[in-house]
C-alpha atoms as a PDB file:
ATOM      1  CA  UNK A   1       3.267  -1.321   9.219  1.00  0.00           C
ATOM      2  CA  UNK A   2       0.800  -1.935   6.187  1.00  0.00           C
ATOM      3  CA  UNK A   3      -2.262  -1.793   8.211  1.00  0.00           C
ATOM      4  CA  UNK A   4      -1.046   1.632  10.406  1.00  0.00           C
ATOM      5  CA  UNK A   5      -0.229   3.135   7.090  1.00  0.00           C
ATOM      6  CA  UNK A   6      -3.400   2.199   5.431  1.00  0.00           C
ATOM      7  CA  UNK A   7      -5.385   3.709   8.775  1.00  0.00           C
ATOM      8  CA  UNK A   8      -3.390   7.090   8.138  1.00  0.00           C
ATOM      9  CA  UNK A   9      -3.892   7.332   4.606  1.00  0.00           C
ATOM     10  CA  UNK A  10      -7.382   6.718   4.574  1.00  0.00           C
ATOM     11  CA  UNK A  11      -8.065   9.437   7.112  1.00  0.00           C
ATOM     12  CA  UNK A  12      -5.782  12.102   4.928  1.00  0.00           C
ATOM     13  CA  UNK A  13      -7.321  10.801   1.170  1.00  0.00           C
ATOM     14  CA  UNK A  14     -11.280  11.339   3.194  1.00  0.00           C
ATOM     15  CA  UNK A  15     -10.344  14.895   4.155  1.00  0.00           C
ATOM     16  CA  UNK A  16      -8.752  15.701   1.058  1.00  0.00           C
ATOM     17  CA  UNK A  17     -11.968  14.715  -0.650  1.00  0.00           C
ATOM     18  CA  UNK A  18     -14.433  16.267   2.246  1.00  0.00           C
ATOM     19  CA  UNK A  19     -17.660  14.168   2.464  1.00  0.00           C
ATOM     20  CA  UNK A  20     -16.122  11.106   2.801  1.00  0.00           C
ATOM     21  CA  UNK A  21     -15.768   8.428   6.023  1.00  0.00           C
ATOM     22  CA  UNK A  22     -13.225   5.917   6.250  1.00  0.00           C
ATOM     23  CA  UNK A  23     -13.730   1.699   6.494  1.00  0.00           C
ATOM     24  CA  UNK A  24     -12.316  -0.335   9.005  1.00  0.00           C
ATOM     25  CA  UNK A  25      -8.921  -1.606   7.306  1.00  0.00           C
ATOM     26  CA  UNK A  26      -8.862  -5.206   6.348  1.00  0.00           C
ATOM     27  CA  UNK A  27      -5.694  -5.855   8.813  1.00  0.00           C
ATOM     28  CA  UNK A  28      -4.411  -9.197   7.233  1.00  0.00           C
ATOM     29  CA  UNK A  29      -4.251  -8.958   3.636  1.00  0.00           C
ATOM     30  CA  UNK A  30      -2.933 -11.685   0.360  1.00  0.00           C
ATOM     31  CA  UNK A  31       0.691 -12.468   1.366  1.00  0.00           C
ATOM     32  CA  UNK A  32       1.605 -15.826   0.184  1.00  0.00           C
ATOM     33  CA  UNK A  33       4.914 -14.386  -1.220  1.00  0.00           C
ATOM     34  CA  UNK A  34       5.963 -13.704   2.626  1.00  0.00           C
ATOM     35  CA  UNK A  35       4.778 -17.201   3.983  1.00  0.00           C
ATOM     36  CA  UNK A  36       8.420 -18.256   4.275  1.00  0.00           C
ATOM     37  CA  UNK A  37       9.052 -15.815   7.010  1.00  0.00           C
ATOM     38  CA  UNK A  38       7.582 -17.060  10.467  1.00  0.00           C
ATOM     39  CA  UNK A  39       4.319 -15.953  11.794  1.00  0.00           C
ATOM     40  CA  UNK A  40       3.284 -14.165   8.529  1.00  0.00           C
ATOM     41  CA  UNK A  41      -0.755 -14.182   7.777  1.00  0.00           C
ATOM     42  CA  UNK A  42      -1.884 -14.242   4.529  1.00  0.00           C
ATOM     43  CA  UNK A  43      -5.562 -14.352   3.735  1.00  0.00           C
ATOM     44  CA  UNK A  44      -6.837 -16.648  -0.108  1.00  0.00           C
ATOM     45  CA  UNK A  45      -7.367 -14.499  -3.005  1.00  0.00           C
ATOM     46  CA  UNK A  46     -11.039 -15.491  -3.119  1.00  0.00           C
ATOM     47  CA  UNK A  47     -11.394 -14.248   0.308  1.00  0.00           C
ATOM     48  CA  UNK A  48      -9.649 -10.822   0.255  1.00  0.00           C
ATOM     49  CA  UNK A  49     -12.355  -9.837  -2.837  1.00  0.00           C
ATOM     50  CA  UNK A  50     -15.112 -11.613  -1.063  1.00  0.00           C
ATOM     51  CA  UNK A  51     -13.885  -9.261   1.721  1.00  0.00           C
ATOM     52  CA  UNK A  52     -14.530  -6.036  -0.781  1.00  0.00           C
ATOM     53  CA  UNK A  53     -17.494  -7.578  -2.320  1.00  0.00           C
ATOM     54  CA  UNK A  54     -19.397  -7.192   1.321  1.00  0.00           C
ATOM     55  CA  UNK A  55     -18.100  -4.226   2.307  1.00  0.00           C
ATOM     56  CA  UNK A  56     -18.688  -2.677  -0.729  1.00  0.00           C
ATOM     57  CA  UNK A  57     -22.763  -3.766  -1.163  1.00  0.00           C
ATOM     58  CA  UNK A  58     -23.223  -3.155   2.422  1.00  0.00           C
ATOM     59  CA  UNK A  59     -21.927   0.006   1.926  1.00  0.00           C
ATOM     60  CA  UNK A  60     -24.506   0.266  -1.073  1.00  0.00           C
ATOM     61  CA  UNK A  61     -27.575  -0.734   0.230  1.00  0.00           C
ATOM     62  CA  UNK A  62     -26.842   2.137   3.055  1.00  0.00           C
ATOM     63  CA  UNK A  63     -27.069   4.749   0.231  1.00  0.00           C
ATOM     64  CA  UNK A  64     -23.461   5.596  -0.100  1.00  0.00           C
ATOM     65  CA  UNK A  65     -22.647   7.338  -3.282  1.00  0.00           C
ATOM     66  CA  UNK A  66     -19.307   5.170  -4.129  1.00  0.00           C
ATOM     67  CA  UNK A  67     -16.567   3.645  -2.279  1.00  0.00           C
ATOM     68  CA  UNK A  68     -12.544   4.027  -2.863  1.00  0.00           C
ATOM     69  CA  UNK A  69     -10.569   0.994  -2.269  1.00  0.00           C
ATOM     70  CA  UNK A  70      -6.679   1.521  -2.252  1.00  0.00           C
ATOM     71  CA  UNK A  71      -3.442  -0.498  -0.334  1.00  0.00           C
ATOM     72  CA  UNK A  72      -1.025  -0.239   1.972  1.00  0.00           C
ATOM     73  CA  UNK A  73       0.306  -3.608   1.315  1.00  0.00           C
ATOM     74  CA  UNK A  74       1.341  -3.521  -2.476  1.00  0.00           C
ATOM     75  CA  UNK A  75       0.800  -7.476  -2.483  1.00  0.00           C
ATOM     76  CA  UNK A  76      -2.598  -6.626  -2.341  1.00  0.00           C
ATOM     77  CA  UNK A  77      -2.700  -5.022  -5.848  1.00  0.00           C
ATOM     78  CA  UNK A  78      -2.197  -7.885  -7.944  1.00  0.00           C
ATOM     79  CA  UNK A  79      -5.280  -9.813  -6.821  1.00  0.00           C
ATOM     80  CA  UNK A  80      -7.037  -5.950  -6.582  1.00  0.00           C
ATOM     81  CA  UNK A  81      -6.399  -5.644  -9.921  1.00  0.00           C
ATOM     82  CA  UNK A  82      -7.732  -9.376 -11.062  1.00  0.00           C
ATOM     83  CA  UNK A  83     -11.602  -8.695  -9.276  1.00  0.00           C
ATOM     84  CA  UNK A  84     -11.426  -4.938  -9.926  1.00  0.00           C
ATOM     85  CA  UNK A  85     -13.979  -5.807 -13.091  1.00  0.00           C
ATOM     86  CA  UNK A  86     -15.994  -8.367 -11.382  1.00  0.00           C
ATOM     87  CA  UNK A  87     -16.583  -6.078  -8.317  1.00  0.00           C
ATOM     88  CA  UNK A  88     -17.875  -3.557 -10.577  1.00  0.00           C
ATOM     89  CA  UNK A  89     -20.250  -5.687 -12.242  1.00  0.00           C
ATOM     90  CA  UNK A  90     -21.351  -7.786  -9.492  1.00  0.00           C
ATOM     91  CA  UNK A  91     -22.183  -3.911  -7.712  1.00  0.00           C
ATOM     92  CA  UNK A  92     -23.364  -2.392 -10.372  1.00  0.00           C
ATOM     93  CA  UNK A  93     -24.622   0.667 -10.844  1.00  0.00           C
ATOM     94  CA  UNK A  94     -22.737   1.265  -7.495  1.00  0.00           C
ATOM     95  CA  UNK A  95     -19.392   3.131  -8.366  1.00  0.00           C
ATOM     96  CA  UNK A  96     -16.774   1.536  -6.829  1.00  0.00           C
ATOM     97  CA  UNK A  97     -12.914   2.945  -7.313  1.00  0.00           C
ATOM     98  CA  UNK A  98     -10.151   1.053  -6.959  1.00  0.00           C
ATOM     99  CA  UNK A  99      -7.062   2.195  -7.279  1.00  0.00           C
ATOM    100  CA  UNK A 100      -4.165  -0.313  -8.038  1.00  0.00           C
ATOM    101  CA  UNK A 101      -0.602   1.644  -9.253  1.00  0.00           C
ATOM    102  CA  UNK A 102       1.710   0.211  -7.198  1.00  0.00           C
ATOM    103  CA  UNK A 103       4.631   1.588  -9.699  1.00  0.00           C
ATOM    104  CA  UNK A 104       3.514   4.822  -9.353  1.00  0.00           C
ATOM    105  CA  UNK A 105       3.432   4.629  -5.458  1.00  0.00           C
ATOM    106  CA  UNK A 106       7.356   3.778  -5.650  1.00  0.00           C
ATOM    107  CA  UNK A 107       7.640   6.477  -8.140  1.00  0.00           C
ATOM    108  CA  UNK A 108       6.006   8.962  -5.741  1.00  0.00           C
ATOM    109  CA  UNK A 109       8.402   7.457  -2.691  1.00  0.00           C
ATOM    110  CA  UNK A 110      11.328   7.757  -4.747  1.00  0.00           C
ATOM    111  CA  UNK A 111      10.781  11.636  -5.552  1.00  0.00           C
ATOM    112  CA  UNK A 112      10.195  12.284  -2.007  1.00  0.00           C
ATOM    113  CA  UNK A 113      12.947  10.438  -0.391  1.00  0.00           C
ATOM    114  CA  UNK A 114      15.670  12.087  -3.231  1.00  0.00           C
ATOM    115  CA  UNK A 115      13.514  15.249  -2.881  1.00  0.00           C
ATOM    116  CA  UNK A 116      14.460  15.299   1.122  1.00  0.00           C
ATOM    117  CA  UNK A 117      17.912  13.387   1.601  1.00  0.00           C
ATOM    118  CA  UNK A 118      19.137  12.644  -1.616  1.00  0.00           C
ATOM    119  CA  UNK A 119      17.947   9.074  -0.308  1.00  0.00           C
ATOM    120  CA  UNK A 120      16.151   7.927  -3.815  1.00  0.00           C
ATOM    121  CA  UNK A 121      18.319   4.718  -4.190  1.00  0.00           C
ATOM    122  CA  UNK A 122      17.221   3.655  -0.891  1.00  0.00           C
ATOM    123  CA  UNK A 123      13.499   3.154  -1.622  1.00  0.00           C
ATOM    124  CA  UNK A 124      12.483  -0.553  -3.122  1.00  0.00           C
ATOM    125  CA  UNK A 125       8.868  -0.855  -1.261  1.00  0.00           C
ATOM    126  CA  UNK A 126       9.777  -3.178   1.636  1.00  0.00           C
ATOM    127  CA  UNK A 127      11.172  -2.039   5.186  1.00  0.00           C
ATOM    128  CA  UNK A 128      13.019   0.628   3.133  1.00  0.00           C
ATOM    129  CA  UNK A 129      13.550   3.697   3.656  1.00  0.00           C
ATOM    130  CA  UNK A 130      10.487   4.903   3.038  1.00  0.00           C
ATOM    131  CA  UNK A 131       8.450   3.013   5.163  1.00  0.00           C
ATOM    132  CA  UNK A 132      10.464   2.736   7.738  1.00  0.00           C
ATOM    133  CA  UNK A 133      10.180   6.553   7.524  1.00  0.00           C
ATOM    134  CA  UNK A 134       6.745   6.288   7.442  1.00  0.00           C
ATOM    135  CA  UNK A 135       6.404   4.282  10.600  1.00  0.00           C
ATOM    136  CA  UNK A 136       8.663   6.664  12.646  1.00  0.00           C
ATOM    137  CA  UNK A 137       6.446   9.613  11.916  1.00  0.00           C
ATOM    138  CA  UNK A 138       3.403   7.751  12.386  1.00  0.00           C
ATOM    139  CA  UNK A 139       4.583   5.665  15.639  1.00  0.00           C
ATOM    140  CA  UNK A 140       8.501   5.672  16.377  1.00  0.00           C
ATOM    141  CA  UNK A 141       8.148   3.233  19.089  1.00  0.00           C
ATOM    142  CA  UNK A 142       7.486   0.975  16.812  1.00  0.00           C
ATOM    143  CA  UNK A 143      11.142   1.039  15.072  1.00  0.00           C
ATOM    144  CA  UNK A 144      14.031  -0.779  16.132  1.00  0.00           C
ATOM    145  CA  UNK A 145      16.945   1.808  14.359  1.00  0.00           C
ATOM    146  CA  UNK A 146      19.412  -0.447  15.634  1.00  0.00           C
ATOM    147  CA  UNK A 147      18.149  -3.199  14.232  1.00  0.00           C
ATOM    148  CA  UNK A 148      18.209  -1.755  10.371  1.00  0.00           C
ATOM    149  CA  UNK A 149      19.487  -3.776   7.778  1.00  0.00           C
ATOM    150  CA  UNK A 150      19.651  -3.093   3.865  1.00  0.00           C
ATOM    151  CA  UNK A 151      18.282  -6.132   1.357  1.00  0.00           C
ATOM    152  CA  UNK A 152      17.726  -5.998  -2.237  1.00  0.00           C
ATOM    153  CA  UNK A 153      19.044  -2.856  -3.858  1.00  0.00           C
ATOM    154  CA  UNK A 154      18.686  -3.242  -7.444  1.00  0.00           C
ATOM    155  CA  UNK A 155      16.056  -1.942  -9.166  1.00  0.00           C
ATOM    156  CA  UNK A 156      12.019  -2.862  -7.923  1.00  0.00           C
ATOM    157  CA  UNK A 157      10.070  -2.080 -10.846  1.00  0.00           C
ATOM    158  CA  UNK A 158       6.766  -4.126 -12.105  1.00  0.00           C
ATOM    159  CA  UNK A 159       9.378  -7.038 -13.096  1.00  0.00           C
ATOM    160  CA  UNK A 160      10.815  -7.642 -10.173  1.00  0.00           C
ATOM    161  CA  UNK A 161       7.713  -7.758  -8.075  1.00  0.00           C
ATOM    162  CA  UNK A 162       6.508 -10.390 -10.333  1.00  0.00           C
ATOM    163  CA  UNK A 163       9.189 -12.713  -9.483  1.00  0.00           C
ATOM    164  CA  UNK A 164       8.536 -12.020  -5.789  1.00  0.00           C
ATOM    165  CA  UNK A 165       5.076 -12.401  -6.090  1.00  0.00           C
ATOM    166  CA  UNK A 166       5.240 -15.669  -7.987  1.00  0.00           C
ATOM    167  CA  UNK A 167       8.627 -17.102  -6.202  1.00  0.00           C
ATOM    168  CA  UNK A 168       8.535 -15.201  -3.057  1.00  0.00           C
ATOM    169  CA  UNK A 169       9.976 -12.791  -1.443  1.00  0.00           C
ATOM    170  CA  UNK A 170      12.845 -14.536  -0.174  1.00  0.00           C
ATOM    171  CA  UNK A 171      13.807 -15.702  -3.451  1.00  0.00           C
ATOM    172  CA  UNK A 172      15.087 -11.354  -4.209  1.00  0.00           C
ATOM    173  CA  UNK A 173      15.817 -10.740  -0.780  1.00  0.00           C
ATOM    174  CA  UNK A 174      16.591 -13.749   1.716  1.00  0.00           C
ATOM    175  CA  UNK A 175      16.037 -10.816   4.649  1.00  0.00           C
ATOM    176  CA  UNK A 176      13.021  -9.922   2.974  1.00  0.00           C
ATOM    177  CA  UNK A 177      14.113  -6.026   2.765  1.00  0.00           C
ATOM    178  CA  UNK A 178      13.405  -4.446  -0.812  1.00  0.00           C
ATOM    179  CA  UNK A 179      15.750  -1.304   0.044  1.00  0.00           C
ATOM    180  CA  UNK A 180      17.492   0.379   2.811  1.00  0.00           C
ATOM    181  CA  UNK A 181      15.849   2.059   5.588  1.00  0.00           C
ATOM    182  CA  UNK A 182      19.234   3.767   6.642  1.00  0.00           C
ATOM    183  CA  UNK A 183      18.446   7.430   6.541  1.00  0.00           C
ATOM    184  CA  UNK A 184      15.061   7.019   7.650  1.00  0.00           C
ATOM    185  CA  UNK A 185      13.629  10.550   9.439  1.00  0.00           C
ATOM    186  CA  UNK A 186      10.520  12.262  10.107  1.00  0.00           C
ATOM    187  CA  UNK A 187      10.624  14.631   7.245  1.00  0.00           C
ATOM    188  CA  UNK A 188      11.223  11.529   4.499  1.00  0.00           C
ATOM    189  CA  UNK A 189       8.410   9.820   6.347  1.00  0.00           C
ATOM    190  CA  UNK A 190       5.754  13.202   5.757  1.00  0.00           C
ATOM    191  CA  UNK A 191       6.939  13.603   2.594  1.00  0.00           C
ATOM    192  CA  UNK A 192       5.809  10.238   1.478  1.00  0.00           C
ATOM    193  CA  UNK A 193       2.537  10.423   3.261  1.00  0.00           C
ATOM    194  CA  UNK A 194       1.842  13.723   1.209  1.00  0.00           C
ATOM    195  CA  UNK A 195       3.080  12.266  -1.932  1.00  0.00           C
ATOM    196  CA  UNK A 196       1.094   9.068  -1.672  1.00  0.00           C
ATOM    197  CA  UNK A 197      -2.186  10.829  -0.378  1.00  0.00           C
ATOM    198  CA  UNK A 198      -1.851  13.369  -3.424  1.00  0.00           C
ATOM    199  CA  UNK A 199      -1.597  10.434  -6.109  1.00  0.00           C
ATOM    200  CA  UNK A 200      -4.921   8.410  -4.949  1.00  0.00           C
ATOM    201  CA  UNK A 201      -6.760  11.567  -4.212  1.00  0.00           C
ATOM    202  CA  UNK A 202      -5.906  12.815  -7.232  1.00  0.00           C
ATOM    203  CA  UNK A 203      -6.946   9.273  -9.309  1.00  0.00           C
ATOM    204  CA  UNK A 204     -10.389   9.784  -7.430  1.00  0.00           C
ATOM    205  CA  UNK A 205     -10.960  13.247  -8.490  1.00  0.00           C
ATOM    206  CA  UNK A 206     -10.154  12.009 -12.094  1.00  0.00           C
ATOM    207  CA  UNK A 207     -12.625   9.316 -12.333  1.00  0.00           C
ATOM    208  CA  UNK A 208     -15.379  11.778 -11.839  1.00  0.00           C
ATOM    209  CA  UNK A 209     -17.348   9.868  -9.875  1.00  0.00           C
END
């Protein structure tokens, strides 16, 4: 899901800006928090920003003007956030953007999902509603409907994901589900896409680069 998403996004945020090209997504990303669940991958923290580091001074060495670096996989942020300042001083003058609200990318899924069906309650950032929406407009092969379950459905916010991150996801949810993905449609999964690609365009466009 994380790594489809992250494909799609990349391609929308590059022709929103014009004069951009999209990187290869990193496919496996920092998910200790899921280990519990059979067959999950998770890569070291230390890797994942070794990862950025050499994609990023490849990148400048090439010429590139700058690089954007955003996630699919809001588990990511956290350890995005912790080498954010040593990527931009080990790369320096190179401008590298990273972009690392994952509160506002709820926010944004929230407003479209209530925006479209009334379905705000159902979005908490984990085979929820909204990307489970996501998935079906990007490849609905890929979704088992009859298999949907709902999970946690109290509130996600910055709090919460801090006790995931530290004590695992399983420790909120035991199914692992932040939300409900009943409801899920095309036109929830669109909006969110459009939302999402708006926010980290827009955060680009800010920084001036």
């Amino acid at each position: 899901m994380d790594a489809d998403h992250a494909d799609e996004l990349a391609v929308r945020i590059a022709g929103r800006l014009g004069n951009a090209l999209v990187l290869p997504t990193v496919r496996v990303g920092y998910s200790p928090h899921h280990l519990r669940f059979p067959g999950t991958l998770s890569l070291r923290a230390t890797t994942l920003e070794a990862v950025c580091h050499d994609y990023c001074r490849q990148l400048a060495d090439h010429g590139f003007e700058s690089v954007v670096l955003f996630s699919a996989h809001i588990g990511n942020y956290p350890v995005m956030r912790s080498f954010e300042e040593r990527l931009a001083r080990a790369l320096a003058p190179f401008p590298v953007i990273v972009y690392t609200d994952s509160e506002a990318i709820l926010t944004a899924w929230r407003d479209a999902a209530e925006q479209v069906a009334n379905l705000g309650s159902h979005v908490g950032g984990h085979a929820d509603v909204a990307e489970t929406s996501v998935l079906l407009t990007l490849h609905p092969g890929k979704v088992r409907v009859e298999r949907f379950a709902a999970g946690y459905a109290g509130v996600v916010d910055q709090e919460l994901l801090d006790r995931a991150f530290a004590s695992g996801i399983d420790a909120v949810s035991p199914n692992g589900i932040l939300g409900d993905p009943h409801g899920a449609s095309t036109s929830i999964g669109a909006a969110c896409l459009e939302a999402v690609v708006s926010l980290i365009a827009g955060y680009v466009r800010d920084q001036k680069i």
